[in-house]
Protein backbone atom coordinates (compact mmCIF):
# COMPACT_ATOMS: atom_id res chain seq x y z
CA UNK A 1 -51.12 -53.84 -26.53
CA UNK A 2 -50.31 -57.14 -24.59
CA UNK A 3 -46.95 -58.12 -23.76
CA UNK A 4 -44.75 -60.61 -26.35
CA UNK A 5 -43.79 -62.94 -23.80
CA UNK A 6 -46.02 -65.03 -21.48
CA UNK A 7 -45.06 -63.23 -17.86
CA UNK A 8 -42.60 -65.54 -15.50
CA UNK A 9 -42.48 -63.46 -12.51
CA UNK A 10 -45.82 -62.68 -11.86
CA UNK A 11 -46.53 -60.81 -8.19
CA UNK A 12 -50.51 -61.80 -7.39
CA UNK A 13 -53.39 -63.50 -8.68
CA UNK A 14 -52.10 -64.72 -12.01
CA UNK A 15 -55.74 -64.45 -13.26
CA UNK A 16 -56.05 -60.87 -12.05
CA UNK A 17 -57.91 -59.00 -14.53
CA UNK A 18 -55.45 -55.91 -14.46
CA UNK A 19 -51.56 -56.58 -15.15
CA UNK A 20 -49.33 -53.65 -14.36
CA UNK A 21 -45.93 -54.52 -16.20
CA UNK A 22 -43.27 -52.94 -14.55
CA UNK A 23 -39.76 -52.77 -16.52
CA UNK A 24 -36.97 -52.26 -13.45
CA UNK A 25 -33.53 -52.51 -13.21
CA UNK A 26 -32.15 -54.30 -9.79
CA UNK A 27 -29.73 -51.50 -9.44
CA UNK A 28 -32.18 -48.69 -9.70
CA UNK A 29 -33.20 -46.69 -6.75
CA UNK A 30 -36.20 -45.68 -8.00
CA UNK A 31 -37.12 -49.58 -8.72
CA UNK A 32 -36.09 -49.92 -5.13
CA UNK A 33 -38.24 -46.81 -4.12
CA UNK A 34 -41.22 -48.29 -6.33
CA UNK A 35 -41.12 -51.63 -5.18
CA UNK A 36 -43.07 -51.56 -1.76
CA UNK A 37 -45.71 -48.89 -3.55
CA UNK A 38 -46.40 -51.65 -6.09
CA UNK A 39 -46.19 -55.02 -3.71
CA UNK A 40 -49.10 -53.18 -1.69
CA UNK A 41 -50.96 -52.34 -4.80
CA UNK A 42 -51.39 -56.27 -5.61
CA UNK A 43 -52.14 -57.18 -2.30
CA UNK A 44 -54.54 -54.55 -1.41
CA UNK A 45 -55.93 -55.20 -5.30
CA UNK A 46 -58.27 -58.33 -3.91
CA UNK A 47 -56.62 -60.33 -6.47
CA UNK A 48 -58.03 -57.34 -9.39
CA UNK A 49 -54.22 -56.74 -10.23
CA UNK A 50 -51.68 -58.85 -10.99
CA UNK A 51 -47.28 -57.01 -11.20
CA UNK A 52 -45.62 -59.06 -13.96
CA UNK A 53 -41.56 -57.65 -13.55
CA UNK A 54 -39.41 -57.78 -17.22
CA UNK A 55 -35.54 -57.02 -16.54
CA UNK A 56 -34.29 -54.28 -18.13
CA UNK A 57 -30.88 -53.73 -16.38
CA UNK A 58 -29.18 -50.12 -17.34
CA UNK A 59 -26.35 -51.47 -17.70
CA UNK A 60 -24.23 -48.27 -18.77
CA UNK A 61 -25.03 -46.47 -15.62
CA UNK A 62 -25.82 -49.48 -13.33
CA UNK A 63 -22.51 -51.66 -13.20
CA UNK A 64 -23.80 -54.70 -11.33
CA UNK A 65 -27.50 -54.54 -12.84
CA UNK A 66 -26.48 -56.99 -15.45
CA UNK A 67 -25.38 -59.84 -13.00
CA UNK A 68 -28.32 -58.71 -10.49
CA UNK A 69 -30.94 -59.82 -13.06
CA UNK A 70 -29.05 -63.10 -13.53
CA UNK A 71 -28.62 -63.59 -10.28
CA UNK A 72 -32.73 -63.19 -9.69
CA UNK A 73 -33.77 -65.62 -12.41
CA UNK A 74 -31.33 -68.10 -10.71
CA UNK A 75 -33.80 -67.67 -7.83
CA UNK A 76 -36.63 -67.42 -9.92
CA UNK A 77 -36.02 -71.12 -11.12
CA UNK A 78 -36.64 -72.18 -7.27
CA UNK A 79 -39.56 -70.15 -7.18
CA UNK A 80 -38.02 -67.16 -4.88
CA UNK A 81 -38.04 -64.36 -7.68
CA UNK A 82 -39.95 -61.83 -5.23
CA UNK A 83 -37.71 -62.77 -2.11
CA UNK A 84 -34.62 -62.07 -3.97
CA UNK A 85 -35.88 -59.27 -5.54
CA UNK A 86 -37.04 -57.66 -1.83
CA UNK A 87 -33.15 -58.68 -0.87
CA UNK A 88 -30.81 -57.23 -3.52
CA UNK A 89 -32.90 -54.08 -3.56
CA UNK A 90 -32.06 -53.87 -0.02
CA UNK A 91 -28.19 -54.42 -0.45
CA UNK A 92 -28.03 -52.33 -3.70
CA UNK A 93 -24.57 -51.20 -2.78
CA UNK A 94 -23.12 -54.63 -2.54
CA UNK A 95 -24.43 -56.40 -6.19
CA UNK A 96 -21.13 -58.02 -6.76
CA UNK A 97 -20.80 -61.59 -7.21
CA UNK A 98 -19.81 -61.47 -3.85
CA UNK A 99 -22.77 -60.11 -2.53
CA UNK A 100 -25.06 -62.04 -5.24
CA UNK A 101 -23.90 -65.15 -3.87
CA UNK A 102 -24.42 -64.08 0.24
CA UNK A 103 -28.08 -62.68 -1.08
CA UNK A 104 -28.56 -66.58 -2.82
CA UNK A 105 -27.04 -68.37 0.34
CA UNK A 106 -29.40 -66.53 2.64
CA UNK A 107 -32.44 -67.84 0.39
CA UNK A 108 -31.20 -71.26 0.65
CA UNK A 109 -29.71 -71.16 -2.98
CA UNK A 110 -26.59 -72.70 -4.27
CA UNK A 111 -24.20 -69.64 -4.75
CA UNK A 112 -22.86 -71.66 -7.97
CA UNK A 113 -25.89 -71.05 -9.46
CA UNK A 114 -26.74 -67.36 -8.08
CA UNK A 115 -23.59 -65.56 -9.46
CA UNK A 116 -20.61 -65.91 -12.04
CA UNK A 117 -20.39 -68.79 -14.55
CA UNK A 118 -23.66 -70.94 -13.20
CA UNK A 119 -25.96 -67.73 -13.71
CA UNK A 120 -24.74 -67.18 -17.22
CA UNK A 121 -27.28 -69.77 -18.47
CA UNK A 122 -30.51 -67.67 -17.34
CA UNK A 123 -28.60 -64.59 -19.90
CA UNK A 124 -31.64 -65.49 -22.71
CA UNK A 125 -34.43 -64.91 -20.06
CA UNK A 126 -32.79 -61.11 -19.04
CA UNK A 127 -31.99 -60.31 -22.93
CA UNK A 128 -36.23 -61.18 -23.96
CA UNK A 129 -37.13 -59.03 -21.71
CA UNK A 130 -34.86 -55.93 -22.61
CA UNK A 131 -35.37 -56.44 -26.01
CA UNK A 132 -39.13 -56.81 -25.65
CA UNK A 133 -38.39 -53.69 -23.49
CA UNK A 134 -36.62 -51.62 -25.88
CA UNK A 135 -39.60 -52.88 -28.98
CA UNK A 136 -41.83 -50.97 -26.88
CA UNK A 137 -39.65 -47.38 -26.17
CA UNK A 138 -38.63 -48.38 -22.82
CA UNK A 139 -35.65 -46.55 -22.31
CA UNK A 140 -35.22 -46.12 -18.22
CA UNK A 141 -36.57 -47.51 -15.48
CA UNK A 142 -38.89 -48.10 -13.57
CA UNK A 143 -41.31 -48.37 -16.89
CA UNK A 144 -44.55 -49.53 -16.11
CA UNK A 145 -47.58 -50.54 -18.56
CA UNK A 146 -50.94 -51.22 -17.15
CA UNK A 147 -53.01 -53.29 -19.21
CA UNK A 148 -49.91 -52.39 -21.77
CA UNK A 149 -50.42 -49.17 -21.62
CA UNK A 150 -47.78 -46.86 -21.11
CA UNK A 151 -48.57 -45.42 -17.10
CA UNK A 152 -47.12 -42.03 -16.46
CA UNK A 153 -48.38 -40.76 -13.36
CA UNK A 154 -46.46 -40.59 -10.17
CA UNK A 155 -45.78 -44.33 -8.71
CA UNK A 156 -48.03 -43.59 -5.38
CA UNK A 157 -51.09 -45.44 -4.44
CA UNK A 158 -53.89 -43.02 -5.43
CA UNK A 159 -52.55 -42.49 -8.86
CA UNK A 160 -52.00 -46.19 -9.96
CA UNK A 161 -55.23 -46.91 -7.87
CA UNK A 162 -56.94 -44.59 -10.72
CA UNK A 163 -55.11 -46.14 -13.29
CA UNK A 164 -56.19 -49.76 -12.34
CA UNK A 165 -59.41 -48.28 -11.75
CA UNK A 166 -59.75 -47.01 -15.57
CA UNK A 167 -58.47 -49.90 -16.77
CA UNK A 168 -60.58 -52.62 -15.37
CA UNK A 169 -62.63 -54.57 -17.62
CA UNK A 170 -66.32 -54.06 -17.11
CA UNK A 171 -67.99 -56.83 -15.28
């Protein structure tokens, strides 16, 4: 079953004939723990798999996930999605506007725009995606689909490796 939306934050060859959707919250550890398993998956992929990323903050448990997503569509709009991504993960204990805005002003981003009233205008993008999210059962995170798919192995290399593997069109 292929995603609803056309993916914006696509990770690799956007042509890649495998696209592992991965449904992640920026306040998640194990979206934090997943990320670097994933990022190496693409690149090692030879362009065969493309990550497209959907927000789907937890907001109930994750206080700041909410204004994290926000904050990395703001940076998504000047092409840094990934970069911002790689940096809030890394600061995931300091996701207040405060913090948002430090993360944008290190990417060269306006802070305006990164956190509080600017950001509020990017609030459509995060809502597709969790409701897209929640039309397919997604109900933590990280969720990831390959090929749209619902993947439930372990998020190491060998597994989603053999996952890719399985679901690679035929040449």
């Amino acid at each position: 079953m292929p995603d609803a939306q056309a993916p914006r934050l696509v990770l690799g060859d956007p042509a890649a004939p495998v696209t592992l959707t991965e449904y992640g919250d920026l306040e998640c550890p194990y979206c934090r723990s997943a990320e670097p398993v994933l990022r190496r998956l693409v690149e090692e992929s030879d362009g065969g798999v493309r990550l497209v990323w959907r927000h789907f903050p937890l907001f109930q448990v994750h206080p700041h996930a909410l204004i994290a997503a926000l904050a990395a569509e703001a940076a998504a709009e000047q092409g840094l999605f990934w970069e911002m991504q790689r940096l809030l993960f890394a600061q995931q204990d300091r996701l207040t506007e405060a913090g948002l805005r430090a993360a944008g002003e290190r990417l060269g981003l306006d802070p305006a725009v990164v956190a509080g009233e600017g950001a509020q205008r990017f609030a459509d993008l995060v809502e597709a995606d969790y409701v897209t999210g929640l039309g397919l059962g997604v109900r933590g995170t990280p969720t990831l689909l390959v090929q749209g798919e619902r993947y439930a192995g372990p998020v190491e290399l060998p597994a989603l490796r053999a996952a890719v593997a399985a679901a690679t069109p035929a040449r």
